[in-house]
PDB file of N, CA and C in Angstrom:
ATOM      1  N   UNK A   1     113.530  75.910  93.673  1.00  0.00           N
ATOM      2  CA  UNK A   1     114.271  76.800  92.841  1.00  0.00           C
ATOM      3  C   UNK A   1     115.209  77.604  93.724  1.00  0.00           C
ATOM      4  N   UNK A   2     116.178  77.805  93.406  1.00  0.00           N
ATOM      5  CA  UNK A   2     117.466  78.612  94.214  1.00  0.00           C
ATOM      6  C   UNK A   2     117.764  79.254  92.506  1.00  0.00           C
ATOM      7  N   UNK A   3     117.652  81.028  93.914  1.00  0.00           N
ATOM      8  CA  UNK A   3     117.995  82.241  92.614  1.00  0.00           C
ATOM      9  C   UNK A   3     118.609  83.105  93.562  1.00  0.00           C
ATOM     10  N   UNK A   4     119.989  83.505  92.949  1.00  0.00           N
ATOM     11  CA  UNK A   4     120.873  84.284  93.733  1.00  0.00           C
ATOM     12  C   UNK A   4     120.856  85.855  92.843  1.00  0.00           C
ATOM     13  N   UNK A   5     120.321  86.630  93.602  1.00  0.00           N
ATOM     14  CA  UNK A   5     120.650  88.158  92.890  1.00  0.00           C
ATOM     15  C   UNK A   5     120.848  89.177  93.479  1.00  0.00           C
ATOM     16  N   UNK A   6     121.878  88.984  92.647  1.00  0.00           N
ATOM     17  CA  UNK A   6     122.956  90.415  93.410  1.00  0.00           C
ATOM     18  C   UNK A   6     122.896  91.796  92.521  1.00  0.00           C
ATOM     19  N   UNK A   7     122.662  93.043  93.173  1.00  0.00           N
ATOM     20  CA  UNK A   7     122.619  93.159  94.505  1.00  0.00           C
ATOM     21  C   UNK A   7     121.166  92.906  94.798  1.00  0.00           C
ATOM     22  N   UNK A   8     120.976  92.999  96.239  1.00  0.00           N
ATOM     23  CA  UNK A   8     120.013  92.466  96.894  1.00  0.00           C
ATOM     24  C   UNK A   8     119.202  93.242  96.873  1.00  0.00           C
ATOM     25  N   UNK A   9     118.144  93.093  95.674  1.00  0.00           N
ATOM     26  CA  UNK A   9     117.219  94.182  95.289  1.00  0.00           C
ATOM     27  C   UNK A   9     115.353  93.844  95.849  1.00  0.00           C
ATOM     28  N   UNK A  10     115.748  92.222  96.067  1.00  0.00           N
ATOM     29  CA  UNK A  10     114.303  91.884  96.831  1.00  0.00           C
ATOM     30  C   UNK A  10     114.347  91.497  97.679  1.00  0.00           C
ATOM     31  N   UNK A  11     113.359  92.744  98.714  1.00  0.00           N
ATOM     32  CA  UNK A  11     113.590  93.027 100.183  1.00  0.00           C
ATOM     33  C   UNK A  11     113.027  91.987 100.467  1.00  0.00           C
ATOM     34  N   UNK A  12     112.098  92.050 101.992  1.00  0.00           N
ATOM     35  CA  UNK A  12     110.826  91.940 102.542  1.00  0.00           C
ATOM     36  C   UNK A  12     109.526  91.868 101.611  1.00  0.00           C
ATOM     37  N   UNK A  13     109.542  93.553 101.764  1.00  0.00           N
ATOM     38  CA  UNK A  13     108.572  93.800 100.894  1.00  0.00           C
ATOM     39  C   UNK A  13     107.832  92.932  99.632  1.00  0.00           C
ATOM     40  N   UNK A  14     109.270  92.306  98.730  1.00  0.00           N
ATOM     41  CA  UNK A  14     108.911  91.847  97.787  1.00  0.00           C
ATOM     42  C   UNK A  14     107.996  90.453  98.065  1.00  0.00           C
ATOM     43  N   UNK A  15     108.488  89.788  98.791  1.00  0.00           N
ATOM     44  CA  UNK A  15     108.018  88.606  99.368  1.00  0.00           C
ATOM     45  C   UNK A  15     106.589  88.661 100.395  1.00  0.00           C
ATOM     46  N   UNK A  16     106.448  89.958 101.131  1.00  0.00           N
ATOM     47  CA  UNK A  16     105.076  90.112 101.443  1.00  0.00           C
ATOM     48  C   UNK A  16     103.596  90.353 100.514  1.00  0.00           C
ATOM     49  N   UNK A  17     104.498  91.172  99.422  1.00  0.00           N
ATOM     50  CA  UNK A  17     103.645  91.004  98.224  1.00  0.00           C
ATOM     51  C   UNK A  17     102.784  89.552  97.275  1.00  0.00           C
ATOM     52  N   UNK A  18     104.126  89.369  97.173  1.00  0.00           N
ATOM     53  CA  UNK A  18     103.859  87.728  96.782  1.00  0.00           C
ATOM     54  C   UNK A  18     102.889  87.205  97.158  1.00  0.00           C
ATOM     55  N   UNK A  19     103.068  86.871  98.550  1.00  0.00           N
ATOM     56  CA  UNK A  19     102.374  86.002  99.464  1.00  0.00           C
ATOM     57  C   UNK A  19     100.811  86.583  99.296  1.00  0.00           C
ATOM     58  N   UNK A  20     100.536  87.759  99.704  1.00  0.00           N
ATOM     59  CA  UNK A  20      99.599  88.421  99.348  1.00  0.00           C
ATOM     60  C   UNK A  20      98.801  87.837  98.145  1.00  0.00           C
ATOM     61  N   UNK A  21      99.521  88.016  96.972  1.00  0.00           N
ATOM     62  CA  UNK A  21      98.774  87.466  95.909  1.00  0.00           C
ATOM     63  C   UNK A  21      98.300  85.672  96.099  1.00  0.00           C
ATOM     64  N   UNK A  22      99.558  84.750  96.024  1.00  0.00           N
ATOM     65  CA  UNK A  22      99.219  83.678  96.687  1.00  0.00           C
ATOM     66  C   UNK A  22      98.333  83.584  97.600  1.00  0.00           C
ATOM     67  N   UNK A  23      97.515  83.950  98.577  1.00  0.00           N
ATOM     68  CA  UNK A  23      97.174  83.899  99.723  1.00  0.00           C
ATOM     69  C   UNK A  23      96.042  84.136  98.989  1.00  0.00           C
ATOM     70  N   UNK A  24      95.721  85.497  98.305  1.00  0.00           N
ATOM     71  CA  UNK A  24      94.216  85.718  97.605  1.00  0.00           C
ATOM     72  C   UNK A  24      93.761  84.331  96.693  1.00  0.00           C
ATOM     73  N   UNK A  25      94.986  83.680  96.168  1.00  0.00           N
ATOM     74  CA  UNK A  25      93.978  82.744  95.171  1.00  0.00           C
ATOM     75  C   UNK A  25      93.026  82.115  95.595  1.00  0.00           C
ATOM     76  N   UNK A  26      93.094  81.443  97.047  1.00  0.00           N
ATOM     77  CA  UNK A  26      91.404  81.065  97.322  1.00  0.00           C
ATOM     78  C   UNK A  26      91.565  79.261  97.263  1.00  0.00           C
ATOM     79  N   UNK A  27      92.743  78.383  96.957  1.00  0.00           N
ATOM     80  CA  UNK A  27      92.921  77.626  96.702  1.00  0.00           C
ATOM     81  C   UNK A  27      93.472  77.028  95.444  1.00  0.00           C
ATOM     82  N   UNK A  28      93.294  78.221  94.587  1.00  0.00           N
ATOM     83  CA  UNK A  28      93.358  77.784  92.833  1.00  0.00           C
ATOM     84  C   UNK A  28      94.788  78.479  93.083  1.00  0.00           C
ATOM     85  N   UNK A  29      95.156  78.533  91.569  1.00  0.00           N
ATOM     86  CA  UNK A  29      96.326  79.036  90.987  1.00  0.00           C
ATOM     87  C   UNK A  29      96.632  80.258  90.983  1.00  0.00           C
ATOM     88  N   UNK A  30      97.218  81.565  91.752  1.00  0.00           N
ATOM     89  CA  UNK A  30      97.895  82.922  91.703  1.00  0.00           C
ATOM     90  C   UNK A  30      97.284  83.604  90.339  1.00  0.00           C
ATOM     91  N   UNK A  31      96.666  84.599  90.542  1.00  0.00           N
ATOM     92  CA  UNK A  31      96.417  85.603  89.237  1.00  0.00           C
ATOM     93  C   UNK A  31      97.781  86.135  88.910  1.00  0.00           C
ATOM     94  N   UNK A  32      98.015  85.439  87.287  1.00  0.00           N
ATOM     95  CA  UNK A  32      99.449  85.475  86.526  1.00  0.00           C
ATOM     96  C   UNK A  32      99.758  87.193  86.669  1.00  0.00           C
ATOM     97  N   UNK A  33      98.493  87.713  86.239  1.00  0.00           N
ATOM     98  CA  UNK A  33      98.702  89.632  86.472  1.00  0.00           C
ATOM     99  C   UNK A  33      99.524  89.791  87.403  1.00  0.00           C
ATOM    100  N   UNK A  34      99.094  89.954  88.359  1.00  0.00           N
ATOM    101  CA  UNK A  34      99.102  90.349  89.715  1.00  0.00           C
ATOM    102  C   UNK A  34     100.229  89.894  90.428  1.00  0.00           C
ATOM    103  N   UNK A  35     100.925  88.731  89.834  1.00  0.00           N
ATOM    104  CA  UNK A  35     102.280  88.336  90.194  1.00  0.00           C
ATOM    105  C   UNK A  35     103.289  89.006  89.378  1.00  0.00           C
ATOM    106  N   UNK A  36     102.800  89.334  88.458  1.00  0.00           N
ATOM    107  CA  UNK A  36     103.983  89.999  87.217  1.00  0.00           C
ATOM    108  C   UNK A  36     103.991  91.547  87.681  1.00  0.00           C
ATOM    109  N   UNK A  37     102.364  91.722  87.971  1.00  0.00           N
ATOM    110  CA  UNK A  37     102.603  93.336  88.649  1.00  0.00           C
ATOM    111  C   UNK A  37     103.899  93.475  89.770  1.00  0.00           C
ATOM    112  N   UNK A  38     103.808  92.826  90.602  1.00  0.00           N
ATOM    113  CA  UNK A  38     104.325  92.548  92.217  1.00  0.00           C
ATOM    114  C   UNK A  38     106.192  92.778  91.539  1.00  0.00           C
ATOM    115  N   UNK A  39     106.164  91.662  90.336  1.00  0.00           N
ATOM    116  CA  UNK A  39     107.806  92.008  90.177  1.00  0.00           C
ATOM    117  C   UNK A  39     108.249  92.678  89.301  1.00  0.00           C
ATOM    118  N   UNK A  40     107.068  93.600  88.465  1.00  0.00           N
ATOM    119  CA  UNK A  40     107.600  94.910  88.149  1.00  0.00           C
ATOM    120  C   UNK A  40     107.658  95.625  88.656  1.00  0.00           C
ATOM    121  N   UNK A  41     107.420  96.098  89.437  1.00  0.00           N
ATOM    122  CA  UNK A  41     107.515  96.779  90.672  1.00  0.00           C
ATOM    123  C   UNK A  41     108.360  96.678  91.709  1.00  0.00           C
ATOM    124  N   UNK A  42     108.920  95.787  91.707  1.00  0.00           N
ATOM    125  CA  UNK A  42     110.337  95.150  92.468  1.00  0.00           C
ATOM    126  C   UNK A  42     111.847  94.997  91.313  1.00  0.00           C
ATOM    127  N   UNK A  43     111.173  95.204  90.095  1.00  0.00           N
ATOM    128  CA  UNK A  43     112.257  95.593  89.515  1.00  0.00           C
ATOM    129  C   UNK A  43     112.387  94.097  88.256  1.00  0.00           C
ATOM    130  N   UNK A  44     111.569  93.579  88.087  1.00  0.00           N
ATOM    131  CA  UNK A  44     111.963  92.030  87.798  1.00  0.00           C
ATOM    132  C   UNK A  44     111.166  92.266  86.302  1.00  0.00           C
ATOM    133  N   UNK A  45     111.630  91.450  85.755  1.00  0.00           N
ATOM    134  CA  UNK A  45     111.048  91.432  84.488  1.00  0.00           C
ATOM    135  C   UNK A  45     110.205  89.839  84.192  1.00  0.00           C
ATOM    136  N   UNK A  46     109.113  89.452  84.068  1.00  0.00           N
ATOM    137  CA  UNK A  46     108.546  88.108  84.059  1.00  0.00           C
ATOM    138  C   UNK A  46     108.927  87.389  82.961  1.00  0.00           C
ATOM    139  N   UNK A  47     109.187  86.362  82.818  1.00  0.00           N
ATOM    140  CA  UNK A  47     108.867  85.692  81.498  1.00  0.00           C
ATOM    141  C   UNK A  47     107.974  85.549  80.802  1.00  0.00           C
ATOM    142  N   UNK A  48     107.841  85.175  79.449  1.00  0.00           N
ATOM    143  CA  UNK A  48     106.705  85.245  79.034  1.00  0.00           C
ATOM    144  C   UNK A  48     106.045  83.894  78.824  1.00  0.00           C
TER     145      UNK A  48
END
């Protein structure tokens, strides 16, 4: 996926978060929460 957004509102940060969550799944699939938390908080709105 290639996503261009301007202005450049997701730092570092946003992407250390991420990973974070990814990293906790344990092998399985990302807790959907916890990823939607990460980009409200970065400003993002999830899909539903």
């Amino acid at each position: 996926m290639l996503a261009i957004v301007t202005p450049g509102i997701l730092g570092p940060d946003y992407f250390r978060e991420m990973d974070a969550v990814v990293g906790a799944a344990t092998g399985g699939p990302p807790d959907p929460a916890a990823l939607a938390e990460v980009m409200r908080r970065h400003g993002l709105t999830p899909a539903p």
